[in-house]
C-alpha atoms as a PDB file:
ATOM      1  CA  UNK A   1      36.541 -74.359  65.705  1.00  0.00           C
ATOM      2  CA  UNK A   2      33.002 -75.001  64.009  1.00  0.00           C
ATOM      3  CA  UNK A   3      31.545 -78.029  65.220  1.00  0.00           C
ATOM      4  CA  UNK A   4      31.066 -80.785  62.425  1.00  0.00           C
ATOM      5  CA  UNK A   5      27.769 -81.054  63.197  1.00  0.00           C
ATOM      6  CA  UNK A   6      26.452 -77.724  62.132  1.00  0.00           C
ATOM      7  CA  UNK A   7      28.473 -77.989  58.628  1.00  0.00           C
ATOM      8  CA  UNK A   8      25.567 -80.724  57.873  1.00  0.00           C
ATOM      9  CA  UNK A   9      22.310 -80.128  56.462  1.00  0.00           C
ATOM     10  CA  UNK A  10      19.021 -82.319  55.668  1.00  0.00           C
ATOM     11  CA  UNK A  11      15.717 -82.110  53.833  1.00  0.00           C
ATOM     12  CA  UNK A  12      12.492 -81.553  54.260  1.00  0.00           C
ATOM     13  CA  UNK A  13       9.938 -84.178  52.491  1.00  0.00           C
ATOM     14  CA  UNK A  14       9.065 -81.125  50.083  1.00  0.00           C
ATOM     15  CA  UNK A  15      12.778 -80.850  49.292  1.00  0.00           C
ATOM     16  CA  UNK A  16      14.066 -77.580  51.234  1.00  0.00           C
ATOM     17  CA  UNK A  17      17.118 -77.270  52.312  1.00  0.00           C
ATOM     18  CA  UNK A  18      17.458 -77.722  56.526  1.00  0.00           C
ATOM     19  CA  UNK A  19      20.831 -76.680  57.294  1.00  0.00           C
ATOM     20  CA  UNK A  20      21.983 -77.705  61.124  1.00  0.00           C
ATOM     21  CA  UNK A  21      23.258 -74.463  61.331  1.00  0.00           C
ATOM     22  CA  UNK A  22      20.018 -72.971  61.979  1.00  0.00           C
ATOM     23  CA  UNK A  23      19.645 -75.063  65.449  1.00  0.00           C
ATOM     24  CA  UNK A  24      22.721 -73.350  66.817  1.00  0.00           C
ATOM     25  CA  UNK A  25      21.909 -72.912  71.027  1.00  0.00           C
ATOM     26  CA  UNK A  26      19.399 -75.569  70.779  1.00  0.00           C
ATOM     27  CA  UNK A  27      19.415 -79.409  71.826  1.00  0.00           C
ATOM     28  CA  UNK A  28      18.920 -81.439  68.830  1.00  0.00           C
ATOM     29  CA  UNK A  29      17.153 -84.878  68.809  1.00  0.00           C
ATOM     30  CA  UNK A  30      17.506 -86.499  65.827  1.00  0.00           C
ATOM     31  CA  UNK A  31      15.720 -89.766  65.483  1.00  0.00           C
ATOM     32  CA  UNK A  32      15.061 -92.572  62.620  1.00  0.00           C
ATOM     33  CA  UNK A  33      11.620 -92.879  62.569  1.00  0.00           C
ATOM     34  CA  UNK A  34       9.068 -95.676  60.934  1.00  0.00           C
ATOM     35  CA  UNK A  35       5.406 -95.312  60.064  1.00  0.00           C
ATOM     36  CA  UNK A  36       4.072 -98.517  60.401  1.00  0.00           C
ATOM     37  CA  UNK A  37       6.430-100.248  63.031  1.00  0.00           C
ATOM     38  CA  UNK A  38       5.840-101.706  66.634  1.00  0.00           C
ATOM     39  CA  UNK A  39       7.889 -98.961  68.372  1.00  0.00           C
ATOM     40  CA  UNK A  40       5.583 -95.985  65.902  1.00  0.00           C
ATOM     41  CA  UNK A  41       3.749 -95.445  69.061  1.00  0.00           C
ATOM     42  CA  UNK A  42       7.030 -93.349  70.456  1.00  0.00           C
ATOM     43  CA  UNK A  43       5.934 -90.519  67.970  1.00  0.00           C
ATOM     44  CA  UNK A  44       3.401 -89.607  70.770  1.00  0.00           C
ATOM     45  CA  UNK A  45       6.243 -89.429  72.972  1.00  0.00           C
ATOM     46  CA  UNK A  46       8.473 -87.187  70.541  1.00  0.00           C
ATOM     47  CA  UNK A  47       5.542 -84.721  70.570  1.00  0.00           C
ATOM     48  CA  UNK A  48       5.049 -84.615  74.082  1.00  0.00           C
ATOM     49  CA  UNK A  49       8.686 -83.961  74.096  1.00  0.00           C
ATOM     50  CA  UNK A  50       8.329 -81.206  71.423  1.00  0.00           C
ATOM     51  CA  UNK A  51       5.570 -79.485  73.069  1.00  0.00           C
ATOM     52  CA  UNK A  52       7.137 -79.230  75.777  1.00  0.00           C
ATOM     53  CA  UNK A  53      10.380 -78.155  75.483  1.00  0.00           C
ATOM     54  CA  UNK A  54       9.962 -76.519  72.232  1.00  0.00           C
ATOM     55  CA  UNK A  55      10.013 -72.987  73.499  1.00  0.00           C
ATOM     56  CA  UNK A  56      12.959 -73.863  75.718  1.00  0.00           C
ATOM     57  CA  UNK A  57      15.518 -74.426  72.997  1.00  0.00           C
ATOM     58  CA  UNK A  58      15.025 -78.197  72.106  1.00  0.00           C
ATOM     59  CA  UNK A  59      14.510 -79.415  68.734  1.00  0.00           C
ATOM     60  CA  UNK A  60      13.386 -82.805  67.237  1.00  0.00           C
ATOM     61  CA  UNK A  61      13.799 -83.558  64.004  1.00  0.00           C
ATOM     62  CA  UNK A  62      12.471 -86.925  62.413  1.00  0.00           C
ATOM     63  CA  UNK A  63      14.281 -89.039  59.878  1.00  0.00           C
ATOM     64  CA  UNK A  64      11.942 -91.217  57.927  1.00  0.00           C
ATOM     65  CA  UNK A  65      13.703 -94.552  57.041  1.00  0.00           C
ATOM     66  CA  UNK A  66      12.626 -97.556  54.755  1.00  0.00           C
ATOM     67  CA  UNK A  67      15.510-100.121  55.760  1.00  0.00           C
ATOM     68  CA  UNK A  68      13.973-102.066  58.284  1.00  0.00           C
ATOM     69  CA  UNK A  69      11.634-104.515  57.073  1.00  0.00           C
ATOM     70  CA  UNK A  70       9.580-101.877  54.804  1.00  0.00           C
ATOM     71  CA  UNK A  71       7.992-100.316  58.011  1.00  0.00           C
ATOM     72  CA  UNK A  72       8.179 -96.699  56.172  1.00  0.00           C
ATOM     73  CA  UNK A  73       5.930 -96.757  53.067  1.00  0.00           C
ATOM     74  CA  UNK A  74       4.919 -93.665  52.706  1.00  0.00           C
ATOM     75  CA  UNK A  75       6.893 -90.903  49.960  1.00  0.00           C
ATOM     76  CA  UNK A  76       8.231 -87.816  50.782  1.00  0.00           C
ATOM     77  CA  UNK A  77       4.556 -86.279  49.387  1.00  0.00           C
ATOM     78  CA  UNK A  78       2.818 -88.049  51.997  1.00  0.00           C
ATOM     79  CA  UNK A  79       4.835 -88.190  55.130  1.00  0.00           C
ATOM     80  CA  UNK A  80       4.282 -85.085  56.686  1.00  0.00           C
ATOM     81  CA  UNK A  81       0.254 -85.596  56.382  1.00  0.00           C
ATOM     82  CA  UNK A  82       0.224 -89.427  58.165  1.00  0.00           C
ATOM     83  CA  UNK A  83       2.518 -88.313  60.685  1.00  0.00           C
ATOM     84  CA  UNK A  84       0.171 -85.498  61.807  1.00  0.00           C
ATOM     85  CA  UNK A  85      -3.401 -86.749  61.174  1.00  0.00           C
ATOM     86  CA  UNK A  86      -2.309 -90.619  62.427  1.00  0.00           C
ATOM     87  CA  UNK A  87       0.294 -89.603  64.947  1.00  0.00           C
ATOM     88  CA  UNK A  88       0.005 -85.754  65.947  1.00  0.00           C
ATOM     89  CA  UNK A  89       3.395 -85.044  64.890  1.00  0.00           C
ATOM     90  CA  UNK A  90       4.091 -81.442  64.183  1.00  0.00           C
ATOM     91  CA  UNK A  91       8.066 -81.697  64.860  1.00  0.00           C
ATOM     92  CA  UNK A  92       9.846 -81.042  61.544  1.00  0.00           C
ATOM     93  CA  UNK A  93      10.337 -84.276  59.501  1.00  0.00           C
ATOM     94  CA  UNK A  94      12.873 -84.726  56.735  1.00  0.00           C
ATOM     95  CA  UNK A  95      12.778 -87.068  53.200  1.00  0.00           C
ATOM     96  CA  UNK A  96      12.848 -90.524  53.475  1.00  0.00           C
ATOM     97  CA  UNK A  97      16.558 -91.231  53.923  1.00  0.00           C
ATOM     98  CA  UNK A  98      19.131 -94.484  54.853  1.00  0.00           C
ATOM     99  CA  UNK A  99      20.801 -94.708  58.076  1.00  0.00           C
ATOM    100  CA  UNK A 100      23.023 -97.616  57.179  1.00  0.00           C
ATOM    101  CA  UNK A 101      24.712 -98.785  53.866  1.00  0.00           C
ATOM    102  CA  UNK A 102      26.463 -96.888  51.221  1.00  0.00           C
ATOM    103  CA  UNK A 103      23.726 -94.255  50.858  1.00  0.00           C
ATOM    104  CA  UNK A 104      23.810 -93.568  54.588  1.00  0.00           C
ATOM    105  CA  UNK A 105      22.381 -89.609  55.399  1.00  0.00           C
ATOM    106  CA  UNK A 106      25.466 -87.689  56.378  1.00  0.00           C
ATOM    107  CA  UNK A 107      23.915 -86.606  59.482  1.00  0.00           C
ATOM    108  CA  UNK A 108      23.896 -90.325  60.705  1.00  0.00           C
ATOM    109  CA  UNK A 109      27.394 -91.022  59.552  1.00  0.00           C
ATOM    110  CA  UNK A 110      28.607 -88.477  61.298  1.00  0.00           C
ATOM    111  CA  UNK A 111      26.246 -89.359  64.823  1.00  0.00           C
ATOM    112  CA  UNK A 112      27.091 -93.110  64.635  1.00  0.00           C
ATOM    113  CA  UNK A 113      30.970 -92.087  64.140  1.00  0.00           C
ATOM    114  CA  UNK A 114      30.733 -90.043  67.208  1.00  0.00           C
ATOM    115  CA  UNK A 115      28.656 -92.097  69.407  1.00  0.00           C
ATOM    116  CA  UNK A 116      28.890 -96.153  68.793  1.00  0.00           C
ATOM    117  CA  UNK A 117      26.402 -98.433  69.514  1.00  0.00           C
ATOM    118  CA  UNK A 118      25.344-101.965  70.920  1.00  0.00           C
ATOM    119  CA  UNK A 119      26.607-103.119  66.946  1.00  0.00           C
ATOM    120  CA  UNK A 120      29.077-100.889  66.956  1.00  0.00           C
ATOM    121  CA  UNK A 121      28.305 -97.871  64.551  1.00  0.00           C
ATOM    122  CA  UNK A 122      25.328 -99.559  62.687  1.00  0.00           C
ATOM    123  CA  UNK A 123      21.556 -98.572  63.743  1.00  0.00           C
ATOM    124  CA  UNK A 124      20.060-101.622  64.454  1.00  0.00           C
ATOM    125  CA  UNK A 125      16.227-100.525  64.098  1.00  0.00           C
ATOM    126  CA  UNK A 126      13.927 -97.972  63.836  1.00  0.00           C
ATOM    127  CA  UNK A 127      13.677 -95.219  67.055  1.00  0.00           C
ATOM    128  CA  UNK A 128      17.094 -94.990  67.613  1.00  0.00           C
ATOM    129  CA  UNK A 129      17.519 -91.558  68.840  1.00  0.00           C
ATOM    130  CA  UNK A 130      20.929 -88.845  69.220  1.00  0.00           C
ATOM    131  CA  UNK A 131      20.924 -86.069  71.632  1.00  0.00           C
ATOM    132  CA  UNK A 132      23.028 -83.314  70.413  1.00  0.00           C
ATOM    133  CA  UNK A 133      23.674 -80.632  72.901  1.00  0.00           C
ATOM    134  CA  UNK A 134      23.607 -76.773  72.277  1.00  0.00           C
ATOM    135  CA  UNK A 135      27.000 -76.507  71.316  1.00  0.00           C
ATOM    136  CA  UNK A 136      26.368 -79.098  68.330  1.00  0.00           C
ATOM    137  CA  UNK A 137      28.216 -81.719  70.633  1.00  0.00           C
ATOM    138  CA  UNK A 138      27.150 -85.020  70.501  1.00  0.00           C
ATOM    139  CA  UNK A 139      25.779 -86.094  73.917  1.00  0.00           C
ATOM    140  CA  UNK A 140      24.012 -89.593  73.929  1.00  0.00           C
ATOM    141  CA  UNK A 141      22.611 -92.332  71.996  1.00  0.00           C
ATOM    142  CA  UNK A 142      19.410 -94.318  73.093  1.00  0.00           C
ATOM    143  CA  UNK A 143      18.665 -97.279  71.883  1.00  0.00           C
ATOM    144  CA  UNK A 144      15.267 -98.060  70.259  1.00  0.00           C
ATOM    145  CA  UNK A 145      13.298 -99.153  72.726  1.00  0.00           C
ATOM    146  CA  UNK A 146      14.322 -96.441  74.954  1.00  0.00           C
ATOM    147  CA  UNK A 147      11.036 -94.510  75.252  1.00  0.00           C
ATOM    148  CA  UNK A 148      11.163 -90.771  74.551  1.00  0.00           C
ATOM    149  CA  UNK A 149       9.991 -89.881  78.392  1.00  0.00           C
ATOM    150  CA  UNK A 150      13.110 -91.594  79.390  1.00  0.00           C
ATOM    151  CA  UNK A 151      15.382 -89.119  77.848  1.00  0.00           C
ATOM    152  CA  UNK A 152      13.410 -86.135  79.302  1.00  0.00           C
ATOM    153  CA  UNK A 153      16.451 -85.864  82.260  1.00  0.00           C
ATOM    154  CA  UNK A 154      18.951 -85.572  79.665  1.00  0.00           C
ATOM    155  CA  UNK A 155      17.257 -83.401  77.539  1.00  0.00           C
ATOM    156  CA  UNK A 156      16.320 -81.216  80.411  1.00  0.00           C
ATOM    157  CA  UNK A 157      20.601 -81.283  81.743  1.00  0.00           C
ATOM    158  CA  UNK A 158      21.197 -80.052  78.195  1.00  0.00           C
ATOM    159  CA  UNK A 159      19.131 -77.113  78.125  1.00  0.00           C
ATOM    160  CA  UNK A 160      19.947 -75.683  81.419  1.00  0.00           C
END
């Protein structure tokens, strides 16, 4: 049976089409991510990650998100560019998107359904991050404080 997971898609800040299919045999981290809040310093963490581990199968794909406190002002035209000149990211990014609410992303309805949280399925801030193994399996969520470094075991189990 296909897993759920790579039925859903996402898209890029310039509007492509970024079907989950495409990571099939790689570890997925998907994360909600925030310009201008107090845990923005992790995105030096998710590119250590990326570097990294990269060329060993994982990818890490940032979901911009507006719904806490305004902490994400930038548009979908200007994302990409003050994620990589203010924080070095060069992991893929998608558009602006929700996480909770009616308009929640698809991707995140599906990861919250499948892995619960502290507040049950609702994402409580920005940073909270998903581990999806190679198989498209849903392996762990981390909480947002939980520092990229700290999931470096898990990611490294999953690409074994």
């Amino acid at each position: 049976m296909e897993n759920q997971f790579y039925n859903l898609s996402a898209r890029t800040p310039r509007g492509k089409e970024l079907p989950m299919s495409d990571f099939k045999g790689k570890a997925v981290l998907v994360v909600n991510t925030a310009t201008q809040c107090g845990l923005t310093p992790q995105f030096e963490g998710l590119e250590l990650l990326h570097e990294k581990y990269k060329d060993h199968g994982l990818v890490i794909l940032g979901f911009p998100c507006d719904q806490f406190m305004g902490q994400e002002p930038e548009s979908n035209e200007t994302l990409e560019e003050v994620c990589k000149v203010n924080h070095g990211v060069s992991f893929q990014l998608t558009e602006k998107c929700d996480v909770n609410g009616a308009n929640t992303h698809p991707i995140f309805k599906y990861l919250k359904n499948e892995l619960g949280g502290f507040l049950g399925s609702k994402i409580k801030w920005n940073f909270t991050k998903f581990l999806v193994g190679k198989n498209g399996k849903p392996y762990k969520r981390y909480s947002p404080i939980t520092k990229p470094e700290a999931i470096e075991k898990d990611i490294q189990k999953l690409l074994k």
